[in-house]
N, C-alpha and C. Protein backbone atom coordinates (compact mmCIF):
# COMPACT_ATOMS: atom_id res chain seq x y z
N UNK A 1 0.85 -1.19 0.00
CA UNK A 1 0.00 0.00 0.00
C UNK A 1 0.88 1.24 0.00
N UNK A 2 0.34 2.45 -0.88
CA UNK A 2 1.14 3.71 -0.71
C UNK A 2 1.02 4.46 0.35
N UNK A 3 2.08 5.11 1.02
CA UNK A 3 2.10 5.87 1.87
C UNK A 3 2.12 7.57 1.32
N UNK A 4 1.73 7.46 -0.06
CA UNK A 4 1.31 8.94 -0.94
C UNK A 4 0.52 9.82 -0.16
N UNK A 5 0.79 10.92 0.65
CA UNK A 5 -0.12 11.34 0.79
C UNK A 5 -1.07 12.49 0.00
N UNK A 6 -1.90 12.33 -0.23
CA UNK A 6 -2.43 13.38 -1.53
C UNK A 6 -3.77 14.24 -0.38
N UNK A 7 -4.28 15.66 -1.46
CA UNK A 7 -5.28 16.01 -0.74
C UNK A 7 -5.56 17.01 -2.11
N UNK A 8 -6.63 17.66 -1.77
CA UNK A 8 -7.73 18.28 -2.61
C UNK A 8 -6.51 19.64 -3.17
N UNK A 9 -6.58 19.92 -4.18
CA UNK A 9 -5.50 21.13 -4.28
C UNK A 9 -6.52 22.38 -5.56
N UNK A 10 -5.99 23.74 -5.28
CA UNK A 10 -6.70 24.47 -6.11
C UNK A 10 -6.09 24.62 -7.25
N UNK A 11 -6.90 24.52 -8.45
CA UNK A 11 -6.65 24.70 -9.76
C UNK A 11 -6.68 26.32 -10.50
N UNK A 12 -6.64 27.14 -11.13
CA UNK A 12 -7.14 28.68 -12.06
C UNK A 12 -7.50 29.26 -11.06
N UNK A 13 -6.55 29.72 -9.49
CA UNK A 13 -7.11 30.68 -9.10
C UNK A 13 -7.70 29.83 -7.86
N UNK A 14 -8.14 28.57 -7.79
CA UNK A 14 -9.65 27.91 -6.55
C UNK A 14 -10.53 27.47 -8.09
N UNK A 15 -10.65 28.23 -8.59
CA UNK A 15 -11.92 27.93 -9.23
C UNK A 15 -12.18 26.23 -9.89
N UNK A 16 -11.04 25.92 -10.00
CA UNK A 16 -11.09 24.50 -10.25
C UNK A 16 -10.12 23.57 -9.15
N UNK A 17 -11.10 22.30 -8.74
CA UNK A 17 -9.70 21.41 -7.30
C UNK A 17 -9.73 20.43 -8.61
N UNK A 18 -8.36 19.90 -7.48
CA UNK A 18 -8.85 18.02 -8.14
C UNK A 18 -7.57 17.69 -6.73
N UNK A 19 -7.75 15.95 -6.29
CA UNK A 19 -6.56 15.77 -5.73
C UNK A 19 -5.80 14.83 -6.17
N UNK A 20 -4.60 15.00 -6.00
CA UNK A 20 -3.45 14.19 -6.06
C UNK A 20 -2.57 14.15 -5.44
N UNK A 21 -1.38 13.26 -5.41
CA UNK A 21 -0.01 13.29 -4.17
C UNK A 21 0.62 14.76 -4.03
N UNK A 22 0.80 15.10 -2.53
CA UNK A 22 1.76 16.16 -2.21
C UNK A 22 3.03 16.13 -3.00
N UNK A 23 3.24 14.96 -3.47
CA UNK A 23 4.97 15.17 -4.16
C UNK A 23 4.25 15.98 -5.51
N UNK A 24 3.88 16.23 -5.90
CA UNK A 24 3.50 16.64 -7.67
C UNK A 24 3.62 18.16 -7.07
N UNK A 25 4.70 18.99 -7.69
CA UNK A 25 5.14 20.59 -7.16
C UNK A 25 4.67 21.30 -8.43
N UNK A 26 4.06 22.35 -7.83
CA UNK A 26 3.19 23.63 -8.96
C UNK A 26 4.69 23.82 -9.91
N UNK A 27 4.59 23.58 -11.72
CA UNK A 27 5.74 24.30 -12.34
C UNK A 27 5.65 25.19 -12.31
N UNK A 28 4.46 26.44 -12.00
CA UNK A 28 4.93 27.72 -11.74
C UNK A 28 5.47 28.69 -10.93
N UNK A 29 6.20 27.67 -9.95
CA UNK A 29 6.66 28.21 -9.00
C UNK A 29 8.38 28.31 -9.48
N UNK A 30 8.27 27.83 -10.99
CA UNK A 30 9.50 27.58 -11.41
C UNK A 30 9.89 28.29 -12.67
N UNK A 31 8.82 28.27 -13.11
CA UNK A 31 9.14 28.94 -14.66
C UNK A 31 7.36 29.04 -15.11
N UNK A 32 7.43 29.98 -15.95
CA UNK A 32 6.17 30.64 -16.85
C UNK A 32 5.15 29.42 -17.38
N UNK A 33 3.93 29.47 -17.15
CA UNK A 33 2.87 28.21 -17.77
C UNK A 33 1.96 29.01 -18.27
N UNK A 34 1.53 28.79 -19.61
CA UNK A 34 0.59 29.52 -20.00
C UNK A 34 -0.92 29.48 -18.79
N UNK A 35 -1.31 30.35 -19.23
CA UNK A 35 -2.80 30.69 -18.42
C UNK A 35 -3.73 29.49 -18.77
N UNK A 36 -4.02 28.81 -19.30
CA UNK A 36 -4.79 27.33 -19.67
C UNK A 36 -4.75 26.38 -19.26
N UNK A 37 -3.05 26.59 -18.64
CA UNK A 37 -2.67 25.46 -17.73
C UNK A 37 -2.32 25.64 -16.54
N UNK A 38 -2.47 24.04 -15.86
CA UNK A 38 -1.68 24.40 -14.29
C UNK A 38 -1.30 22.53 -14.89
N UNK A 39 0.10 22.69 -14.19
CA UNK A 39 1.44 21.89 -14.79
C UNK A 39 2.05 21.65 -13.20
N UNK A 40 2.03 20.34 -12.88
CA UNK A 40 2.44 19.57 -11.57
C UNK A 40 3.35 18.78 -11.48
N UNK A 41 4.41 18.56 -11.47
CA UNK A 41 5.66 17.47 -11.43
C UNK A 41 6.18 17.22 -10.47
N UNK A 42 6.55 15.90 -10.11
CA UNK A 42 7.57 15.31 -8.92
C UNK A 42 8.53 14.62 -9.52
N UNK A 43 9.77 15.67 -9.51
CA UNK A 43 11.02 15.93 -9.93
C UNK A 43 11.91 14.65 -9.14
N UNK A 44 11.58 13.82 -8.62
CA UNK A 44 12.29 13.04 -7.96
C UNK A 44 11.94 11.15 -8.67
N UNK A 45 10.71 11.86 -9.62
CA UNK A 45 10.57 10.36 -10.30
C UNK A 45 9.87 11.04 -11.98
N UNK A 46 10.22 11.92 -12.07
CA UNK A 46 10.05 12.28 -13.37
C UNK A 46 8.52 12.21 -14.37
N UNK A 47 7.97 12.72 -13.37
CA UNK A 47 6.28 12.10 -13.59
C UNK A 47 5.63 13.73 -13.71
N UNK A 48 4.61 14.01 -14.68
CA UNK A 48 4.26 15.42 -14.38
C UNK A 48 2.48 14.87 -14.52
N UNK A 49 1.65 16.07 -13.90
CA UNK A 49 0.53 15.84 -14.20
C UNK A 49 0.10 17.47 -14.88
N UNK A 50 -1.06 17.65 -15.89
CA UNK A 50 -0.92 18.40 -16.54
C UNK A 50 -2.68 18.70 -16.41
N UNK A 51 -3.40 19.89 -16.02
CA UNK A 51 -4.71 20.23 -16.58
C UNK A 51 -4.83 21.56 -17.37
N UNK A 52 -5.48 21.25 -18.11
CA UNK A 52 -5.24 22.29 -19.13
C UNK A 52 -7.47 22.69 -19.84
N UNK A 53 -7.51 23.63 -19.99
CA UNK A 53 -8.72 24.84 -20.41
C UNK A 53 -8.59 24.77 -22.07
N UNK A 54 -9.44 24.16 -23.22
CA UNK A 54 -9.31 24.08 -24.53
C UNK A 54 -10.72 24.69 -24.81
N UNK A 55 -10.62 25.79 -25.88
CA UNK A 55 -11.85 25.83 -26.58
C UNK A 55 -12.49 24.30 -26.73
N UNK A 56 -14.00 24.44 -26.91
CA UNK A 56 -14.89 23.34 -27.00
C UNK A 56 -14.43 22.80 -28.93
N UNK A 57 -13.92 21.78 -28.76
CA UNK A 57 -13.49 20.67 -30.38
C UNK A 57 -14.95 20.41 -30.65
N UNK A 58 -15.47 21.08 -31.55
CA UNK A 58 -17.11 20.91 -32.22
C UNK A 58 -17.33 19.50 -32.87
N UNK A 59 -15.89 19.80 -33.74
CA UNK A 59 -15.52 18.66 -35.10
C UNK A 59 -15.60 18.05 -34.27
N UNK A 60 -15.01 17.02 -33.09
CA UNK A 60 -14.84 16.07 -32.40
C UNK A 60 -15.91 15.73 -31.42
N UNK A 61 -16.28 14.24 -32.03
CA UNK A 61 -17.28 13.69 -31.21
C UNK A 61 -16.90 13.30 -29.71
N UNK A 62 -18.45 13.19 -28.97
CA UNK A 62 -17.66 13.08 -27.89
C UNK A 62 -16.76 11.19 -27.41
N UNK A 63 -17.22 10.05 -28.20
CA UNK A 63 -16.55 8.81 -28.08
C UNK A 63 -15.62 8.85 -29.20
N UNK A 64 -14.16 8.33 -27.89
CA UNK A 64 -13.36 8.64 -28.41
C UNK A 64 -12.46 10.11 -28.61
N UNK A 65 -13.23 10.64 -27.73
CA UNK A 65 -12.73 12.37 -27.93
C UNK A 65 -10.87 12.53 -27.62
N UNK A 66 -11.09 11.19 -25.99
CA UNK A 66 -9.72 11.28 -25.71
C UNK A 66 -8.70 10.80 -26.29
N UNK A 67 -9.17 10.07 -27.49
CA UNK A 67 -8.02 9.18 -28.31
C UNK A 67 -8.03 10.16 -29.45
N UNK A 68 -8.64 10.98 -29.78
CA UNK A 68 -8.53 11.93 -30.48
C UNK A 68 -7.27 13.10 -30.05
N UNK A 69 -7.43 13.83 -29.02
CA UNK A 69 -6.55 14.47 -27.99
C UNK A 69 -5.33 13.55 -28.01
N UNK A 70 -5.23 12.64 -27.34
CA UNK A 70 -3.95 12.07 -27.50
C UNK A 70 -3.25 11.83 -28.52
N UNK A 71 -3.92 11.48 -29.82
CA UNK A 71 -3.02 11.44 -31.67
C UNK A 71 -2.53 12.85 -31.40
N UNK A 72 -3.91 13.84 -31.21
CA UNK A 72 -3.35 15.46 -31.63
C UNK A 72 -1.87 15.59 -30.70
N UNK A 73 -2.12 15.49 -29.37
CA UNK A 73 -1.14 15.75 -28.23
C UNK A 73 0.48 15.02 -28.99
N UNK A 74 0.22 13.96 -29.52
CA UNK A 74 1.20 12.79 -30.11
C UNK A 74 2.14 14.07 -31.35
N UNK A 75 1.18 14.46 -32.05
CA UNK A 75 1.47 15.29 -33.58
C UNK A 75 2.10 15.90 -33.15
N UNK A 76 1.55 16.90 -32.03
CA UNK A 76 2.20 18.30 -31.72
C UNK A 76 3.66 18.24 -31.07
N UNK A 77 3.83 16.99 -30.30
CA UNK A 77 5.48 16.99 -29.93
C UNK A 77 6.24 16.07 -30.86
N UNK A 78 5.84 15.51 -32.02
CA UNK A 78 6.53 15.37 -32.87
C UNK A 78 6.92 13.90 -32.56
N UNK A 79 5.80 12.93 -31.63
CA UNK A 79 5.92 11.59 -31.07
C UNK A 79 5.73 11.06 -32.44
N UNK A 80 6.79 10.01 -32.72
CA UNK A 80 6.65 8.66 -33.93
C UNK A 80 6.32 7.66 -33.57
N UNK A 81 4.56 8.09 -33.86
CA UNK A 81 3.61 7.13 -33.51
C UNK A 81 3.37 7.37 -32.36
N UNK A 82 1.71 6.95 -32.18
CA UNK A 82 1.15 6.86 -30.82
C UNK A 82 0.88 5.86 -30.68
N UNK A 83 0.89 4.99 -30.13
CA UNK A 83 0.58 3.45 -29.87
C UNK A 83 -0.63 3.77 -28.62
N UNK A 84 -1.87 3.29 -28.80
CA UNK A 84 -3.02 3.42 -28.02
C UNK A 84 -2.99 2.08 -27.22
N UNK A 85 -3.11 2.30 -26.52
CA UNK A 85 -3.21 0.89 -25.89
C UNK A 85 -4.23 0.46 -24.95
N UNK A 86 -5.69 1.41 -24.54
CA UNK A 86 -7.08 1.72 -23.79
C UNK A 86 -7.61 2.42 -24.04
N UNK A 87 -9.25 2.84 -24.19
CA UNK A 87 -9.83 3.69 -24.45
C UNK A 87 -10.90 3.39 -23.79
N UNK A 88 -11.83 4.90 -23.35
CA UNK A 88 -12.74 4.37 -22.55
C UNK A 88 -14.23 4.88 -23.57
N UNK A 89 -14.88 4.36 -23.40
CA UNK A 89 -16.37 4.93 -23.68
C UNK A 89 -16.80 6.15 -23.09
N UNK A 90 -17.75 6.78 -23.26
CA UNK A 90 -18.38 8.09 -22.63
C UNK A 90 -18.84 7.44 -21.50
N UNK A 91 -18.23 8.47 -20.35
CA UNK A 91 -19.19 8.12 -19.00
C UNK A 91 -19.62 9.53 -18.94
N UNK A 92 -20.87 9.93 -18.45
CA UNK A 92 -21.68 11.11 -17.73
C UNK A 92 -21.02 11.56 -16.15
N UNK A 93 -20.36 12.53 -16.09
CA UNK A 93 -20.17 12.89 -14.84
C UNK A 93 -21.32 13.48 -14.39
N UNK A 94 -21.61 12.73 -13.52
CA UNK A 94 -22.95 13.57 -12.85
C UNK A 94 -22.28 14.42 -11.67
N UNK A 95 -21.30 14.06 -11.24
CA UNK A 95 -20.81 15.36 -10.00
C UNK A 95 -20.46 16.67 -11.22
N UNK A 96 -20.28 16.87 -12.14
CA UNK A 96 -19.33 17.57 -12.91
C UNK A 96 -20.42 18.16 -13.24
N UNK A 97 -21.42 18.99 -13.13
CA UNK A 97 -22.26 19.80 -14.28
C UNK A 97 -22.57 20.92 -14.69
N UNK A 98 -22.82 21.72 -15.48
CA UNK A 98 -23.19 23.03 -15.19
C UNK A 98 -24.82 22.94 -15.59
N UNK A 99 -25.41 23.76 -14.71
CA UNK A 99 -27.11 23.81 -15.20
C UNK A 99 -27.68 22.36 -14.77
N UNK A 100 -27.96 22.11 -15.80
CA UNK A 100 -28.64 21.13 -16.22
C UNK A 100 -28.13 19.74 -16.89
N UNK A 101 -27.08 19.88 -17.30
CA UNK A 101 -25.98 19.12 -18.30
C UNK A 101 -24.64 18.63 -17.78
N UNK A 102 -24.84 17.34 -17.31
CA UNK A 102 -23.46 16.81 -16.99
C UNK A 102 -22.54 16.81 -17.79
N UNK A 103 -21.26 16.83 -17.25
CA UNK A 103 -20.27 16.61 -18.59
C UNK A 103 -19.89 15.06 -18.65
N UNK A 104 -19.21 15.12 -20.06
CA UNK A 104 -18.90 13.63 -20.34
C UNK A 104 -17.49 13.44 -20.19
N UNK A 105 -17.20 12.33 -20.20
CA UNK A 105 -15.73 11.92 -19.63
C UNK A 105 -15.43 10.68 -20.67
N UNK A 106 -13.95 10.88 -21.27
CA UNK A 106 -13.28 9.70 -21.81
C UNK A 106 -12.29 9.66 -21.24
N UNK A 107 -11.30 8.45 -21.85
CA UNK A 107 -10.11 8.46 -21.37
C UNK A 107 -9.04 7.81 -22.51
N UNK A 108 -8.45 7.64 -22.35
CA UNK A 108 -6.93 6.76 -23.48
C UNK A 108 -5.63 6.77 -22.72
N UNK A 109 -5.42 5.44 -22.90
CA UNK A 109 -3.95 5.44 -22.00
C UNK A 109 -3.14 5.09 -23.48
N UNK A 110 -2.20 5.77 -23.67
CA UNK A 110 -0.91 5.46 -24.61
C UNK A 110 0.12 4.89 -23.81
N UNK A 111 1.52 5.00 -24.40
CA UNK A 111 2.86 4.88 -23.78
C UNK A 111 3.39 6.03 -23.50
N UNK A 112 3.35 5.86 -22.09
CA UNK A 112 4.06 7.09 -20.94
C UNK A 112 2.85 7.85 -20.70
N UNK A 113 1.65 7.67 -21.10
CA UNK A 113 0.70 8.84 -21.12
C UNK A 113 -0.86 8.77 -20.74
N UNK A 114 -1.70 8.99 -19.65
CA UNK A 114 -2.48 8.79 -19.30
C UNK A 114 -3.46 10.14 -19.88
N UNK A 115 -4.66 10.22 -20.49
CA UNK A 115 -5.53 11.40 -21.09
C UNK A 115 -6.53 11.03 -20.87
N UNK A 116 -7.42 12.23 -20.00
CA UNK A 116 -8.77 12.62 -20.05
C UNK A 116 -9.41 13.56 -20.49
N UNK A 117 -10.33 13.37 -21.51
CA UNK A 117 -11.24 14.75 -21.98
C UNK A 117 -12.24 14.85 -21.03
N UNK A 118 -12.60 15.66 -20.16
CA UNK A 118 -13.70 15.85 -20.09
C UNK A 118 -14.31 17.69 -20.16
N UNK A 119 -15.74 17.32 -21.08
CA UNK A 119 -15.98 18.13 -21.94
C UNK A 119 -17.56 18.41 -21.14
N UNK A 120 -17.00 19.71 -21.05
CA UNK A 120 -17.88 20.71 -20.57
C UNK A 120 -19.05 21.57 -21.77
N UNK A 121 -19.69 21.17 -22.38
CA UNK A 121 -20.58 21.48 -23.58
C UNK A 121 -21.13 22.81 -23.37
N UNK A 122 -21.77 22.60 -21.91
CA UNK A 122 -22.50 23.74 -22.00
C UNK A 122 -21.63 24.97 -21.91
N UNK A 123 -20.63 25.03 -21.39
CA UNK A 123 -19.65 26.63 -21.18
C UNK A 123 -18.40 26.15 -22.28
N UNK A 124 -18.55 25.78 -23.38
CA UNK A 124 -17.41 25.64 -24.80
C UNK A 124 -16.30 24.96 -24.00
N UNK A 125 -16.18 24.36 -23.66
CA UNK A 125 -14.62 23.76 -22.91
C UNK A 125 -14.83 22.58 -22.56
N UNK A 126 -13.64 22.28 -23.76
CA UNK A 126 -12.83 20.82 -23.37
C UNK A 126 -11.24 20.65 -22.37
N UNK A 127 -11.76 19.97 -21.20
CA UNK A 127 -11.06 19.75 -20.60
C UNK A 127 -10.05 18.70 -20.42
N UNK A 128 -8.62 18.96 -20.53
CA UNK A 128 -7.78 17.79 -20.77
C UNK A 128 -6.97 17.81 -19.06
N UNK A 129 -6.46 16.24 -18.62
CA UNK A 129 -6.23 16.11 -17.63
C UNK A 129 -5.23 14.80 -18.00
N UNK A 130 -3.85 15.24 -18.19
CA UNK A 130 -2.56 14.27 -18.95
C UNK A 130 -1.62 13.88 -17.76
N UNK A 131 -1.44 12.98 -17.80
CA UNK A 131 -0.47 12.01 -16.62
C UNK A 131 0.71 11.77 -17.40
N UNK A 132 2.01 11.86 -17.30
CA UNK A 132 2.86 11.72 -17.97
C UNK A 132 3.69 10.32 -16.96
N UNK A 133 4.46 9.54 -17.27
CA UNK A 133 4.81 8.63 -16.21
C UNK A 133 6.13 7.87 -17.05
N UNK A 134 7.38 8.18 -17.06
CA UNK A 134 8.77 7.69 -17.99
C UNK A 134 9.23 6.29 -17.96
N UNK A 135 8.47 5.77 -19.34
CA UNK A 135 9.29 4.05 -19.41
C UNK A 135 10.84 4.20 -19.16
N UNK A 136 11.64 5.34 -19.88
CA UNK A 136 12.84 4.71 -19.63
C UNK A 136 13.45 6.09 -19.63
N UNK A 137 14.66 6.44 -18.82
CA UNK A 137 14.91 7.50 -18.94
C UNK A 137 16.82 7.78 -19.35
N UNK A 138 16.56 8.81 -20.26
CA UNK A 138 17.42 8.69 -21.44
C UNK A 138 18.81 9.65 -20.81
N UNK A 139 19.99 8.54 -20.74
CA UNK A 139 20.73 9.42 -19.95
C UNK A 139 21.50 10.79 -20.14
N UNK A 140 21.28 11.42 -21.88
CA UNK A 140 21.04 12.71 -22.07
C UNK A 140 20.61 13.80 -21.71
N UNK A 141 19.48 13.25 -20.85
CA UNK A 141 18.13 14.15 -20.61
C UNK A 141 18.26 15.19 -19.58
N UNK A 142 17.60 16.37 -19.39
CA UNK A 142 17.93 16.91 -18.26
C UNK A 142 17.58 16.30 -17.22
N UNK A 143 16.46 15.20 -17.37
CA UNK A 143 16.02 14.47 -15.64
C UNK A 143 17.21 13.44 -15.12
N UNK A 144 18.39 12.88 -16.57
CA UNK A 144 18.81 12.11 -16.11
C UNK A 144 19.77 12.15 -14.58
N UNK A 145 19.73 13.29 -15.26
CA UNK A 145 21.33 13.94 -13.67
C UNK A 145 20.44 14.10 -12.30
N UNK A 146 18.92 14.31 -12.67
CA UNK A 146 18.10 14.25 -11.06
C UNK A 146 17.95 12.92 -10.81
N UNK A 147 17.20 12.53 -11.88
CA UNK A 147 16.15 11.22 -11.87
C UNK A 147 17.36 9.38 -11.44
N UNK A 148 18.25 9.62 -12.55
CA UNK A 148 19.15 8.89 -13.12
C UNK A 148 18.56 8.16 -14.28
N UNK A 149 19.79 7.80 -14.88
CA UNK A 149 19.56 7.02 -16.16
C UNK A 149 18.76 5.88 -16.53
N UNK A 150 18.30 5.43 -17.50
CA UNK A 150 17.50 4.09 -17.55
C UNK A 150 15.91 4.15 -16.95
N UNK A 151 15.87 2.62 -16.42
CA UNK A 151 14.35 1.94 -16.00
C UNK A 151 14.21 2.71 -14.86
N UNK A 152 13.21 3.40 -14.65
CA UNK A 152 12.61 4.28 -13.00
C UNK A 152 12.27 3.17 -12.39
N UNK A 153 12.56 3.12 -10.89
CA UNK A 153 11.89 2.54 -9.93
C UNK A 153 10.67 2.15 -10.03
N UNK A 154 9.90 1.34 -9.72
CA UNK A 154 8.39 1.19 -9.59
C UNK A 154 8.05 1.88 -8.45
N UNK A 155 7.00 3.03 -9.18
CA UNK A 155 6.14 3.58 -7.68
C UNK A 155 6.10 2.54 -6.61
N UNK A 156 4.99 1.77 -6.92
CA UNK A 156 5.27 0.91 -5.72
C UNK A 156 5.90 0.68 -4.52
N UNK A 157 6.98 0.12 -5.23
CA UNK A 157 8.50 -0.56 -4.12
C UNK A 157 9.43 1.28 -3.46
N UNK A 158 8.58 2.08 -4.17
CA UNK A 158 9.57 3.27 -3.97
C UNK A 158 8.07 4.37 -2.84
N UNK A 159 7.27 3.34 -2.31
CA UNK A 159 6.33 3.89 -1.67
C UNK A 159 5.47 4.78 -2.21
N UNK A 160 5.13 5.12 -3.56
CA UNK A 160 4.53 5.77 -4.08
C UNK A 160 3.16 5.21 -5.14
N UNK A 161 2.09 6.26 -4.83
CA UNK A 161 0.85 5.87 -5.90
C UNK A 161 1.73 5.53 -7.15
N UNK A 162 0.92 4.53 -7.51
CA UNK A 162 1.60 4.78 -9.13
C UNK A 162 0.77 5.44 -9.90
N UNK A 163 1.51 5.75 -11.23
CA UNK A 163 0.96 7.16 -11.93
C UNK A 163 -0.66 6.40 -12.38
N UNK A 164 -1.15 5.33 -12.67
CA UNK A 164 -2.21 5.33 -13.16
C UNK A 164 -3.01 5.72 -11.87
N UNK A 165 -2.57 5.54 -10.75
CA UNK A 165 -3.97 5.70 -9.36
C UNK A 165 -3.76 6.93 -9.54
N UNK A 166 -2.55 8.07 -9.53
CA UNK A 166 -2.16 9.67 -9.61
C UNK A 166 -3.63 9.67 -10.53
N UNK A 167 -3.80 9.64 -12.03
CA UNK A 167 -4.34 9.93 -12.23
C UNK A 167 -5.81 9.47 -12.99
N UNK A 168 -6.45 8.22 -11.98
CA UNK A 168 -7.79 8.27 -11.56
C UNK A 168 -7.74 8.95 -10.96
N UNK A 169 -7.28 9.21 -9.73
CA UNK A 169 -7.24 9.98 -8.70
C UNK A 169 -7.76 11.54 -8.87
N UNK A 170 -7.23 12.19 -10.24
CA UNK A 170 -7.04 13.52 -10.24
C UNK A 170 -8.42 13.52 -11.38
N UNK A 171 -8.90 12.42 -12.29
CA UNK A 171 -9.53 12.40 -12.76
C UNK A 171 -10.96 12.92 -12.19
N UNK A 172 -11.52 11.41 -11.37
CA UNK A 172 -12.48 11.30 -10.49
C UNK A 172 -12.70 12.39 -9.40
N UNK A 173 -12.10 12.96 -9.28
CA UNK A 173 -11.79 14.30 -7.94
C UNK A 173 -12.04 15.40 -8.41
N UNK A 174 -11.85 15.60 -9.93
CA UNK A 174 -12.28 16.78 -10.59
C UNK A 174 -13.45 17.68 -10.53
N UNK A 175 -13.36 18.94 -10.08
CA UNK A 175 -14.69 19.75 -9.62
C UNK A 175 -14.35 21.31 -10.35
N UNK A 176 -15.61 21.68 -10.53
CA UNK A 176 -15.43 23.18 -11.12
C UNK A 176 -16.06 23.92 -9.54
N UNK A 177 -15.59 24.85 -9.10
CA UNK A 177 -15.82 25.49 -7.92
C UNK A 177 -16.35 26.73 -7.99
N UNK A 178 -15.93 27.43 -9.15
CA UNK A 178 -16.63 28.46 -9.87
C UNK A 178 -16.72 28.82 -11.30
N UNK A 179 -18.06 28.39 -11.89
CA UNK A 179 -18.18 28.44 -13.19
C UNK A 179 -17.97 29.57 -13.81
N UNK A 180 -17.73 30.90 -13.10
CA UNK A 180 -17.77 31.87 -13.74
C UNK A 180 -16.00 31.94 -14.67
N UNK A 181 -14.86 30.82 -14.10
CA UNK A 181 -13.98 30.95 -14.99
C UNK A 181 -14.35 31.07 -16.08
N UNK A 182 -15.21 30.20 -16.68
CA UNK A 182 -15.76 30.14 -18.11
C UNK A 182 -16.03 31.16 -18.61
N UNK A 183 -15.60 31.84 -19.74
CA UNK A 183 -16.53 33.19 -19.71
C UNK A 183 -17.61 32.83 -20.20
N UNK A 184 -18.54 33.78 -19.63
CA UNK A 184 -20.28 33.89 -20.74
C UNK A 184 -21.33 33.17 -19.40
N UNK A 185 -20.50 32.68 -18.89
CA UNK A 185 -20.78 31.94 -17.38
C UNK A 185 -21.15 32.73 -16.20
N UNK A 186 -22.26 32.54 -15.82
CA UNK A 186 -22.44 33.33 -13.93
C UNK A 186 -21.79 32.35 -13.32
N UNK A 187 -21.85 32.33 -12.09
CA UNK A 187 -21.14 31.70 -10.89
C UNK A 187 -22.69 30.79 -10.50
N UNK A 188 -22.03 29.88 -10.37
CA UNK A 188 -22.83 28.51 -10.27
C UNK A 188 -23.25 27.76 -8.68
């Protein structure tokens, strides 16, 4: 069992929580993150967690939305090939709603990479929620000189959630606290 301790943390201000382990440190306490995001890493096993604010993807249905996100996410850093390896169906968040309208939730696990859309319809926003977690670490790299070279430890044996519970964890925990981030939105 992990001795992780995690707790509810604020997202844009409060306006959005979710929880996850105390080891995952705000990157902006380090360097510049755009405003869309809030960017979480524990620099001691090379793992980041990532939530991020997207205009609402019209073109994109909602099954499958997250395997969609993840090819795009794949393109944009210039990954050769995405190898999918889970996908989830639409679930209805019923804690998650604005009004009247729950939002929907997918998911896709790749290699190294855990992705959730969940898509907020009624206030235009698709919400992405990315677990990053390093098969092997390349002794080039800047983590290598923190992290070290090669195969990472298993959370596990190293007392830690492993990254897939990190992020159910941050998934399932997800709350909007004040809708008025959204613009066009009152406070809910």
């Amino acid at each position: 069992m992990s001795e992780d301790l995690y707790s509810e943390r604020p997202l844009f201000g409060g306006a959005i929580s979710s929880s996850f382990p105390h080891r995952f440190q705000d990157v902006s306490n380090i360097r510049q993150v755009p405003d869309h995001q809030e960017v979480f890493v524990d620099p001691s096993r090379d793992e980041s967690l990532i939530f991020e604010l997207l205009d609402f993807k019209l073109d994109v249905g909602d099954n499958g939305s997250a395997a969609w996100f993840l090819q795009d996410l794949a393109t944009e850093q210039d990954a050769e090939g995405c190898t999918l390896f889970e996908q989830s169906g639409v679930v209805e968040a019923p804690g998650l709603r604005y009004k009247d309208l729950p939002a929907t939730v997918t998911t896709a696990v790749g290699q190294m990479v855990y992705l959730a859309n969940l898509r907020l319809k009624e206030v235009g926003t698709d919400v992405l929620v990315t677990a990053y977690e390093p098969l092997l670490i390349n002794p080039v790299s800047e983590s290598a000189s923190t992290v070290g070279a090669g195969l990472p430890v298993p959370a596990t044996q190293s007392g830690f959630m492993q990254m897939s519970e990190v992020f159910k964890l941050a998934v399932s925990s997800f709350k909007v606290n004040d809708w008025s981030l959204f613009s066009g939105t009152a406070a809910a």
